[in-house]
Protein backbone atom coordinates (compact mmCIF):
# COMPACT_ATOMS: atom_id res chain seq x y z
CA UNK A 1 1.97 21.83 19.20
CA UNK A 2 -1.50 21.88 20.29
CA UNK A 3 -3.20 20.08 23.65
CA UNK A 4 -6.14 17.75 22.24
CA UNK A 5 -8.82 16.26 24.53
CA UNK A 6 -10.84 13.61 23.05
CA UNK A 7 -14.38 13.44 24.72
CA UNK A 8 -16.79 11.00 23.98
CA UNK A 9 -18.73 8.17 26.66
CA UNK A 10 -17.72 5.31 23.70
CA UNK A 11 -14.89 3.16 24.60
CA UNK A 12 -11.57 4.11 22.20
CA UNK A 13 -11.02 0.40 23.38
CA UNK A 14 -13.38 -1.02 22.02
CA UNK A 15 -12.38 -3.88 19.13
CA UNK A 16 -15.88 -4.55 17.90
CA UNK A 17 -16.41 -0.62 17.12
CA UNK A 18 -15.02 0.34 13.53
CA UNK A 19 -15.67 3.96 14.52
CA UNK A 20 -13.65 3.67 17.84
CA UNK A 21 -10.45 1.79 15.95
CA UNK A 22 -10.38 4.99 13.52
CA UNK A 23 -10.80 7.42 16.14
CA UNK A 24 -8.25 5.79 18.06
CA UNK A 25 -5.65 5.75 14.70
CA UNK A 26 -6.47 9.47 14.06
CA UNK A 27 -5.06 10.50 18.01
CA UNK A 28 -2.51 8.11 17.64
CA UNK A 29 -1.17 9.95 14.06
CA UNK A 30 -1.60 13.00 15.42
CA UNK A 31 0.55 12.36 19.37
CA UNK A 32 3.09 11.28 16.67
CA UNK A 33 3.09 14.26 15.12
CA UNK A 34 3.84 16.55 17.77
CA UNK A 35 0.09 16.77 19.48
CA UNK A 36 -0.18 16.21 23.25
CA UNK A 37 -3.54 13.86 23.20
CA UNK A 38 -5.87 12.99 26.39
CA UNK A 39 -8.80 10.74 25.82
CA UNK A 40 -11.57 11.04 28.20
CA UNK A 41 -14.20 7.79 28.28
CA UNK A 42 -16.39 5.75 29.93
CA UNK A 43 -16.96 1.95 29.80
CA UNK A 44 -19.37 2.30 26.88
CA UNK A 45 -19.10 -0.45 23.69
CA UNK A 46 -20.89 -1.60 20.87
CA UNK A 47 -21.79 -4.61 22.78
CA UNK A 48 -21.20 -5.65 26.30
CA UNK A 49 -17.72 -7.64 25.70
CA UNK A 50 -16.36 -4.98 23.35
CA UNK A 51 -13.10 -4.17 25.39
CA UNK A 52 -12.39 -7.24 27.72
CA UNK A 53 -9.56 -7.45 25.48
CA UNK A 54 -7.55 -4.59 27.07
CA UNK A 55 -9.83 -4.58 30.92
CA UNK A 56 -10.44 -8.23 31.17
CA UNK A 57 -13.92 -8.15 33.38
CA UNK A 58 -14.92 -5.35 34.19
CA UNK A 59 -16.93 -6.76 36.96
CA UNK A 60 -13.99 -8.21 38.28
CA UNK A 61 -12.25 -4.91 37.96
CA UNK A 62 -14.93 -3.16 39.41
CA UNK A 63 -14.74 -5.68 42.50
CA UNK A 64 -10.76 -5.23 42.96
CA UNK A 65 -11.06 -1.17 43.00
CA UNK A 66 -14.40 -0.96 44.76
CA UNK A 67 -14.18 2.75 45.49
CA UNK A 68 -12.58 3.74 42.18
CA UNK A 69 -14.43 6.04 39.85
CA UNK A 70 -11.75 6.63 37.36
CA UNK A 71 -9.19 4.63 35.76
CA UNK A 72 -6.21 5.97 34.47
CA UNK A 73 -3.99 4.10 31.58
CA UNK A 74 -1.31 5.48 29.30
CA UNK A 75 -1.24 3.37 25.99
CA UNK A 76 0.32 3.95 22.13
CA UNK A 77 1.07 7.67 23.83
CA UNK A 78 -2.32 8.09 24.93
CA UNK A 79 -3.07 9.02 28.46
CA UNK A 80 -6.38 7.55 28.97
CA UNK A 81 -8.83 8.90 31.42
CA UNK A 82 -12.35 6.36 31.94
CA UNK A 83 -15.25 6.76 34.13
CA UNK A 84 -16.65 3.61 35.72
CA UNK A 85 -20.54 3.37 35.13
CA UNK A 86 -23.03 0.75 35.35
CA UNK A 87 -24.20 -0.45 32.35
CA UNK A 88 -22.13 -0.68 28.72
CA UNK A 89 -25.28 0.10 26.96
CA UNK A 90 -24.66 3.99 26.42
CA UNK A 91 -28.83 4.98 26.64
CA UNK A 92 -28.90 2.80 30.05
CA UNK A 93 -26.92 5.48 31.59
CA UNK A 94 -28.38 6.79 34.49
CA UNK A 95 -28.92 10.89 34.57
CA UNK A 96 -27.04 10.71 37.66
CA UNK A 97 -23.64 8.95 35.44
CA UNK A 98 -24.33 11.38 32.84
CA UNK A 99 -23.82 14.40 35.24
CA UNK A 100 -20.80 13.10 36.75
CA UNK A 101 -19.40 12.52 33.09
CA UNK A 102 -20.14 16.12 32.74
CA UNK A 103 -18.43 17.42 36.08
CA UNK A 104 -15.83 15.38 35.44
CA UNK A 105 -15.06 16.87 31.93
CA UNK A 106 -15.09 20.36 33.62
CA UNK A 107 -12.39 19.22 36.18
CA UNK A 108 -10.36 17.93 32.97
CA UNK A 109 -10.33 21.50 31.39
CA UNK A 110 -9.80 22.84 34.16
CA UNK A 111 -6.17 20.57 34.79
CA UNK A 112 -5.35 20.13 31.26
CA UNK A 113 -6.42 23.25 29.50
CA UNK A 114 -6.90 21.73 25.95
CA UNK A 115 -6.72 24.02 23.17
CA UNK A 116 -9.19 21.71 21.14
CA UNK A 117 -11.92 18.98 22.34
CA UNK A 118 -12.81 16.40 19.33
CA UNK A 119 -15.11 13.85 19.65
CA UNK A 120 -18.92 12.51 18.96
CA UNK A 121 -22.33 11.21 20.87
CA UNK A 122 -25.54 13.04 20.90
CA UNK A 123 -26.20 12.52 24.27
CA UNK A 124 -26.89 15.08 26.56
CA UNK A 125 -23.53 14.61 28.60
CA UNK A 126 -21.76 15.11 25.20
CA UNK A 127 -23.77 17.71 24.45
CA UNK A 128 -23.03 20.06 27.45
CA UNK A 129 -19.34 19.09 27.04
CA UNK A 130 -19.40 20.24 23.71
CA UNK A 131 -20.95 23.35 25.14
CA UNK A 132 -18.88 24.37 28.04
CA UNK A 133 -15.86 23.90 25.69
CA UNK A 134 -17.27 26.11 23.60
CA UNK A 135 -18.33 28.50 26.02
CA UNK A 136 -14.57 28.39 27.46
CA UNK A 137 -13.14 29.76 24.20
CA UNK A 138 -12.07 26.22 23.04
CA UNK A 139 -12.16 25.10 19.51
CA UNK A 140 -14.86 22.42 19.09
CA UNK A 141 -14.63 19.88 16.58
CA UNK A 142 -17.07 16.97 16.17
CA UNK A 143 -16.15 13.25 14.35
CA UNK A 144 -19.30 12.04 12.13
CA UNK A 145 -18.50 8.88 10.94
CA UNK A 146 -22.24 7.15 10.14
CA UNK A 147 -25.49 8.73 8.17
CA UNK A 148 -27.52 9.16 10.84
CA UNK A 149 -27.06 11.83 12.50
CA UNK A 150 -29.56 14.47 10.22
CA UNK A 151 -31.39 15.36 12.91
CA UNK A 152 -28.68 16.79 15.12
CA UNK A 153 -27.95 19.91 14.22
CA UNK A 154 -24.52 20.15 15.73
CA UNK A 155 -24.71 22.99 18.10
CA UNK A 156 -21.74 24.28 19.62
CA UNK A 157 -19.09 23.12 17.04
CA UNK A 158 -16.48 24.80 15.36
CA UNK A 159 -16.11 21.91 12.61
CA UNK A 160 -18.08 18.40 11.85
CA UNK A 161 -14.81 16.19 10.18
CA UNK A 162 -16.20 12.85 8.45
CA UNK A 163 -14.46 10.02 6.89
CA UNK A 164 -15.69 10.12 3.24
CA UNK A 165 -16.41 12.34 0.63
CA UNK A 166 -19.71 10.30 0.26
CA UNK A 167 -20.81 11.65 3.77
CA UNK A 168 -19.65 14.83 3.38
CA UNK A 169 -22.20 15.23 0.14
CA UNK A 170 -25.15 12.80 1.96
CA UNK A 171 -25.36 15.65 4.69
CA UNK A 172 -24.61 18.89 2.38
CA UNK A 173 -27.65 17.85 0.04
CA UNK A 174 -29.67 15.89 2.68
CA UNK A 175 -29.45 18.04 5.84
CA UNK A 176 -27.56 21.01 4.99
CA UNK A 177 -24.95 20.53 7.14
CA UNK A 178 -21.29 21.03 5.72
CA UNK A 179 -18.73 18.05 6.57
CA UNK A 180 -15.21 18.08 5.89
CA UNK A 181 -14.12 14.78 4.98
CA UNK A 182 -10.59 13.74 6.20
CA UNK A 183 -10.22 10.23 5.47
CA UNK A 184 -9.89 6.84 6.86
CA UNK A 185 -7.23 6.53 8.96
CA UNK A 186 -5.04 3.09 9.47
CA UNK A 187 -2.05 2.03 10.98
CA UNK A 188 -0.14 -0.29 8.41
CA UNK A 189 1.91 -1.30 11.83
CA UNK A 190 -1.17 -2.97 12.93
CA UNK A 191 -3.05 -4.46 10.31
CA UNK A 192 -0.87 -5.78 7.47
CA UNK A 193 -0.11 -9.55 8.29
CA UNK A 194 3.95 -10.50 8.18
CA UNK A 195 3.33 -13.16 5.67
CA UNK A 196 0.36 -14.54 3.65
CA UNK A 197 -0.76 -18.23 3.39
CA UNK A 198 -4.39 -17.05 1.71
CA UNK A 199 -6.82 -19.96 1.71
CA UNK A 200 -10.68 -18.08 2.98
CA UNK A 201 -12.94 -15.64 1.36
CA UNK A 202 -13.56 -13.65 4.82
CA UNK A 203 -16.59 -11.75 6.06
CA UNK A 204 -15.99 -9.63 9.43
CA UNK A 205 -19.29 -8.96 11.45
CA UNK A 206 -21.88 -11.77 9.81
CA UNK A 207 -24.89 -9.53 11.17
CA UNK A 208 -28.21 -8.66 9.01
CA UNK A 209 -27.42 -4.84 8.27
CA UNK A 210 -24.07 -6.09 7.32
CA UNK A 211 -25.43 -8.29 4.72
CA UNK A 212 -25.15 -11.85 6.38
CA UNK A 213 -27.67 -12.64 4.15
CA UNK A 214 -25.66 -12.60 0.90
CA UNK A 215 -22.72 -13.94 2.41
CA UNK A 216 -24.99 -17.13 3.47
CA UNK A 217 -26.49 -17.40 0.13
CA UNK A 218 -23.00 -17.13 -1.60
CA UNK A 219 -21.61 -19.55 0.71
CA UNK A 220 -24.67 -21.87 -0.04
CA UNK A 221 -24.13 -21.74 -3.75
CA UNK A 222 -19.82 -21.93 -3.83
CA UNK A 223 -20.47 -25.19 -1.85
CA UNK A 224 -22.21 -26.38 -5.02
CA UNK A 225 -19.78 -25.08 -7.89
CA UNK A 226 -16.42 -24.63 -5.63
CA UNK A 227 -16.59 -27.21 -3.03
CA UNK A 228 -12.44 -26.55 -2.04
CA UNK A 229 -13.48 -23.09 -1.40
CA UNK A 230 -13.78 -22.03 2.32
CA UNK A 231 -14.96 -19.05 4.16
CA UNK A 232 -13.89 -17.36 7.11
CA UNK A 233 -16.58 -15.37 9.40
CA UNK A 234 -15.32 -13.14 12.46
CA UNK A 235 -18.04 -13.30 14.80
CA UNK A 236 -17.49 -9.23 16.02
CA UNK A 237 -20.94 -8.17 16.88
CA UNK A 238 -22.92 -11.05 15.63
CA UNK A 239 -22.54 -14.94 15.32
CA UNK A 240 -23.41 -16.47 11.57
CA UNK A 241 -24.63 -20.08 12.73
CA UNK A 242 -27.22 -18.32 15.11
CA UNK A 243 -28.52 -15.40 12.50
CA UNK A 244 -28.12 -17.30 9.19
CA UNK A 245 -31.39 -19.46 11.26
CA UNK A 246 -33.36 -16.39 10.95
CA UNK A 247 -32.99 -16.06 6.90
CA UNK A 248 -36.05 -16.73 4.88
CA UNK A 249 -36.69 -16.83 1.60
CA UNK A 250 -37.44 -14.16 -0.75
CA UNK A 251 -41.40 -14.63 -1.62
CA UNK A 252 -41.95 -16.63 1.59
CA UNK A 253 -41.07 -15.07 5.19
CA UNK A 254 -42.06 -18.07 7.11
CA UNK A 255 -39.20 -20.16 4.77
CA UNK A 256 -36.05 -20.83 6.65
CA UNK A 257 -33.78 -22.62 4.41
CA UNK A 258 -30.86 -22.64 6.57
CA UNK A 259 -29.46 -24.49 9.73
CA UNK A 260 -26.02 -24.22 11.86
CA UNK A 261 -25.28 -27.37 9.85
CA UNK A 262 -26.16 -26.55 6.39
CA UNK A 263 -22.26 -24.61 5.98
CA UNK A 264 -19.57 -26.98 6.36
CA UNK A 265 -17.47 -24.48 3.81
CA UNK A 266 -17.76 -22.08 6.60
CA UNK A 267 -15.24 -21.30 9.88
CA UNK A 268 -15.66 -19.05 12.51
CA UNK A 269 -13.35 -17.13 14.54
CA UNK A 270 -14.19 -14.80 17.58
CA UNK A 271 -13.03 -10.93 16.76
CA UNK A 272 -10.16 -9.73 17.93
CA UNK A 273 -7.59 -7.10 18.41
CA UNK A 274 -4.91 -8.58 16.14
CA UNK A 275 -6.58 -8.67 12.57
CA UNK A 276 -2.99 -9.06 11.23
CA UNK A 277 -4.00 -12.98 11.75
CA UNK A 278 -7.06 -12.81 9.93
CA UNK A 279 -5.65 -11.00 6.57
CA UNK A 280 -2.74 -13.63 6.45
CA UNK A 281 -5.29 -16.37 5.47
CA UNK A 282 -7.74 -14.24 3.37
CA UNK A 283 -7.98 -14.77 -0.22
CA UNK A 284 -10.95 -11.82 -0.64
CA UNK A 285 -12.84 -10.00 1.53
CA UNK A 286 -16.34 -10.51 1.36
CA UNK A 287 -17.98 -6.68 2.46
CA UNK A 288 -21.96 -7.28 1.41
CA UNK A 289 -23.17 -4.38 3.69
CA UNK A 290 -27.39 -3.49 3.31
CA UNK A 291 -27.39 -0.23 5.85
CA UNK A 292 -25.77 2.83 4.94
CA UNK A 293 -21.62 2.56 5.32
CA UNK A 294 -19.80 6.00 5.76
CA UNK A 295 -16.19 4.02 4.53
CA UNK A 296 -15.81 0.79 5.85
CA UNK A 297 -12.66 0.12 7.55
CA UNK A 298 -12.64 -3.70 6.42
CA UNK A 299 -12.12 -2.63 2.76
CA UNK A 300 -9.12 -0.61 3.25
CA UNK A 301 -7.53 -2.68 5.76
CA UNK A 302 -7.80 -5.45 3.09
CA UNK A 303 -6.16 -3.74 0.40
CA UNK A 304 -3.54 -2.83 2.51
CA UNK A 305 -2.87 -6.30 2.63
CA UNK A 306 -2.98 -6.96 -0.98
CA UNK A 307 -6.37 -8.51 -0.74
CA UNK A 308 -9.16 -7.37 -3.36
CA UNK A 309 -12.24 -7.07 -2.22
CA UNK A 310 -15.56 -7.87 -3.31
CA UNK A 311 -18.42 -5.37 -1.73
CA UNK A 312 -21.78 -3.95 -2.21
CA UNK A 313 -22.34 0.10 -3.69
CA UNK A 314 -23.77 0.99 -0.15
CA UNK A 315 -22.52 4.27 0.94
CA UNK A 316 -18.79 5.12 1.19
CA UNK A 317 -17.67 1.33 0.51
CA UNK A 318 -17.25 2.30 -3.69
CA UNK A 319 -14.88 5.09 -2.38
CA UNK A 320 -13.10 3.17 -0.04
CA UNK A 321 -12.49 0.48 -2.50
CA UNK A 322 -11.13 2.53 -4.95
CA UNK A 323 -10.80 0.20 -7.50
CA UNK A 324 -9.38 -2.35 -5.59
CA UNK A 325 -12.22 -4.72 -6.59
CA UNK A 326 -15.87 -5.65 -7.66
CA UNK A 327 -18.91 -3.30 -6.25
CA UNK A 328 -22.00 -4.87 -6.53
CA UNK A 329 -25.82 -3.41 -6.33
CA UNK A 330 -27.92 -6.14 -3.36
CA UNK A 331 -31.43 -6.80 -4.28
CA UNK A 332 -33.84 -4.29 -3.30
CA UNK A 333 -35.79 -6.76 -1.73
CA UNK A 334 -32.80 -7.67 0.60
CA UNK A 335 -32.35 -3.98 1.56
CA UNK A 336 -36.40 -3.54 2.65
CA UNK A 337 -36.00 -6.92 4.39
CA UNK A 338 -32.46 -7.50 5.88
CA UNK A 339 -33.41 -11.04 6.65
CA UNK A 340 -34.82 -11.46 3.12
CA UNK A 341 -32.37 -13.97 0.96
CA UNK A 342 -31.28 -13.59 -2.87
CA UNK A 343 -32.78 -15.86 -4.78
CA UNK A 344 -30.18 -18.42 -6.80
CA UNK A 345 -30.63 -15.66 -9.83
CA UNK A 346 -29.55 -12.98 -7.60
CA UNK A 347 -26.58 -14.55 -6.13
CA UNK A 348 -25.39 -15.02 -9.58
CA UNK A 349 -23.27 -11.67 -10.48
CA UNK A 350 -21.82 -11.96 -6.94
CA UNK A 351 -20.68 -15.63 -7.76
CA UNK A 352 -19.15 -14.52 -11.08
CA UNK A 353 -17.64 -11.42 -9.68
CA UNK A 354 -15.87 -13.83 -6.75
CA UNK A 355 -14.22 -15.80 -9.49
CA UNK A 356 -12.81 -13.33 -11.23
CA UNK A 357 -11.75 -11.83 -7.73
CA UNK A 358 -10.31 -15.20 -6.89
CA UNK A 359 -9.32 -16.09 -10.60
CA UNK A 360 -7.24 -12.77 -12.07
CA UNK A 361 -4.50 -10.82 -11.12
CA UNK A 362 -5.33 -7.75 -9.12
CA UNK A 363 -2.32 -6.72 -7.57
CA UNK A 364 -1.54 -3.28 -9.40
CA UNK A 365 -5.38 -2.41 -9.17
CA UNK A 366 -5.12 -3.15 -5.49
CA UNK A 367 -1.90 -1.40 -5.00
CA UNK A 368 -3.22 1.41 -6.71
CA UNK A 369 -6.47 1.38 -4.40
CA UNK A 370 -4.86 1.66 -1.25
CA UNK A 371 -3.28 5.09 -1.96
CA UNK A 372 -6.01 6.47 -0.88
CA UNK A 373 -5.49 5.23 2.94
CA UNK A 374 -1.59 6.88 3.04
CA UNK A 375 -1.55 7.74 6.58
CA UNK A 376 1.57 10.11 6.64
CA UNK A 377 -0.58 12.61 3.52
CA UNK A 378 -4.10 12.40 5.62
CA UNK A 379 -2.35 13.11 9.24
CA UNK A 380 -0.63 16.02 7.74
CA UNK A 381 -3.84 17.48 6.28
CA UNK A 382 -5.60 16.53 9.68
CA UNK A 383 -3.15 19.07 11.29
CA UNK A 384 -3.79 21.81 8.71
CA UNK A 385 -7.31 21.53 9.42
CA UNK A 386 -7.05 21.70 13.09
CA UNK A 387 -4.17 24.51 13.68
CA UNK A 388 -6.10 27.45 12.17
CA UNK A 389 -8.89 26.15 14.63
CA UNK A 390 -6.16 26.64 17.40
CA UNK A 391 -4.88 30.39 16.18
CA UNK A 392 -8.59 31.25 16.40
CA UNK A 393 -9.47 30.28 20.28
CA UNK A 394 -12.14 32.57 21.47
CA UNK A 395 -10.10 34.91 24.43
CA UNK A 396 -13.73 35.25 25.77
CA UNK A 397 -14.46 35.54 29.51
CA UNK A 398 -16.22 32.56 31.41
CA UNK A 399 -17.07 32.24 34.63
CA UNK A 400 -16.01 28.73 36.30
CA UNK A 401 -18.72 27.02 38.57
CA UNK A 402 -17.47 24.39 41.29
CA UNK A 403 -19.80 22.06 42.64
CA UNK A 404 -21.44 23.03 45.57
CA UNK A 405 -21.83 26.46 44.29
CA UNK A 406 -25.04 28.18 44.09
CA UNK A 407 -25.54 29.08 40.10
């Protein structure tokens, strides 16, 4: 079977990046099915703390291995390769990091030899990866799992794979730029909860783009008409009693209805790595995104569970749900203004649609849903998009440059 190098200066560890837990589930399907699988990295996350889960402080890391510039891990049959930088924050990178990233790489193909190099970042070290890859005869393939990437044009790729078939058709009518959509891909193993005591509607990530807004709002009014109800908010990226202080009202900006104190129906939780303990006590997921969502991981991971799901229309998230429960159109004022609040008429259909979520039986809609996230069907057309990619490695000459060579 093939030798697969993932490349990318985004942490695969990181728990607060949706984008890194499916890239990490993809490699994992695919070492299971026969592929040898490097992943190549730096200490780069979604926000500073993203992967202290599995390298504790990296300060403190940094301080035990002073002279250590990579660090080596095997994990889930991954052999992990990360280079230490400075900063988390991916565009504080120093030109200096981003070259070593890059002479790094080269030293990688060089001992590994990878018949394809998958990955994504538009940076320039990811872009001359991508490039000396490609000029090495190996296939290419790039992972585009957002909307905004229209103004790359994807040089040096062999293939652009996305997650949904609602990407795939954003960029073929928008930029002109063919996807092939493969799927989201989750590991049952690690997300469906052993038992279920369901008592919370749950939100993960309360921040604006993800619609913290209606979540507050809906909160605000079930405390009124279903005071026994509870919700459950993972602080991931953002914390709800800080941002729900920033909400105003819908004709008045400088109108901030809400305190830390004005939700005793809500709980917090800090994210983490395990959301097997988070499904067991959901009763619906709560998935009001504003901004543009290419699938949304939360959805599927719910059903999974057995957990319908009540969602906005942004994006992929009608796709991913599948049926599996109630999509909803936000205000248009709430999508101009992400701090912008429904008003109590606008809250309404959300209210209604979380009774009937809460009130009727949706187990054969939701088992029917989650079909659509079989991981054994999407790893096995994973692999018959990537072989023909490895019958057709360029055999073109290249000429290999060390360091300290004059080019």
């Amino acid at each position: 079977m093939p030798k697969l190098l993932w490349m990318s200066p985004y942490s695969l560890h990181d728990i607060s990046s949706g984008a890194s837990i499916h890239c990490r589930y993809i490699l994992e399907s695919l070492q299971q099915a026969g592929f040898e699988v490097w992943a190549f990295s730096s200490f780069v996350f979604d926000r500073p703390y993203g992967g202290t889960t599995t390298f504790g402080d990296l300060e403190k890391l940094y301080e035990r291995q002073p002279e250590a510039r990579i660090f080596e891990l095997n994990d889930r049959g991954l052999h992990y390769i990360y280079l230490k930088n400075k900063t988390t924050t991916e565009m504080q990178r120093s030109c200096n990091e981003q070259m070593e990233y890059f002479e790094r790489f080269c030293e990688i193909l060089d001992l590994y030899q990878p018949d394809i190099v998958l990955g994504y970042g538009t940076g320039m070290d990811s872009y001359t990866c991508f490039a000396e890859a490609k000029r090495r005869g190996i296939a290419t393939v790039y992972l585009l799992l957002n909307g905004k990437h229209g103004h790359f044009s994807f040089p040096h790729l062999d293939l652009v794979l996305t997650d949904s078939n609602t990407t795939a058709q954003l960029y073929a009518q928008r930029d002109h730029i063919n996807c092939t959509p493969i799927g989201q891909f989750i590991n049952p193993k690690y997300v469906v909860a052993k038992e279920r005591k369901p008592q919370y509607v749950t939100m993960v990530n309360p921040d604006f783009a993800k619609g913290v807004s209606i979540t507050a709002k809906l909160a605000q009014r079930c405390a009124e008409i279903m005071p026994d109800l509870k919700f459950l908010v993972v602080n991931s990226r953002s914390n709800f009693m800080t941002n729900v202080q920033y909400l105003h009202s819908k004709d008045d900006t400088e109108q901030h209805p809400f305190a830390a104190q004005s939700f005793p129906n809500v709980l917090m939780c800090q994210s983490t790595h395990d959301m097997r303990l988070v499904y067991e006590q959901t009763k619906v997921a709560l998935v009001p995104s504003l901004s543009y969502e290419s699938w949304g991981r939360i959805v599927s991971e719910a059903l999974l569970n057995d957990i319908p799901v009540l969602s906005s229309n942004i994006g992929g998230l009608p796709e991913a749900l599948n049926g599996g429960g109630i999509a909803l159109a936000p205000p248009q004022h709430c999508l101009e203004d992400l701090t912008s609040l429904p008003s109590d008429e606008e809250i309404e259909p959300w209210v209604q649609a979380l009774q009937r979520l809460l009130n009727e039986d949706w187990s054969e809609k939701v088992k029917q849903a989650r079909t659509n996230v079989d991981l054994p069907r999407l790893t096995r057309n994973l692999i018959n998009i990537l072989i023909p990619l490895c019958q057709q490695r360029s055999t073109r000459y290249h000429q290999r440059a060390y360091r300290g060579d004059h080019i």
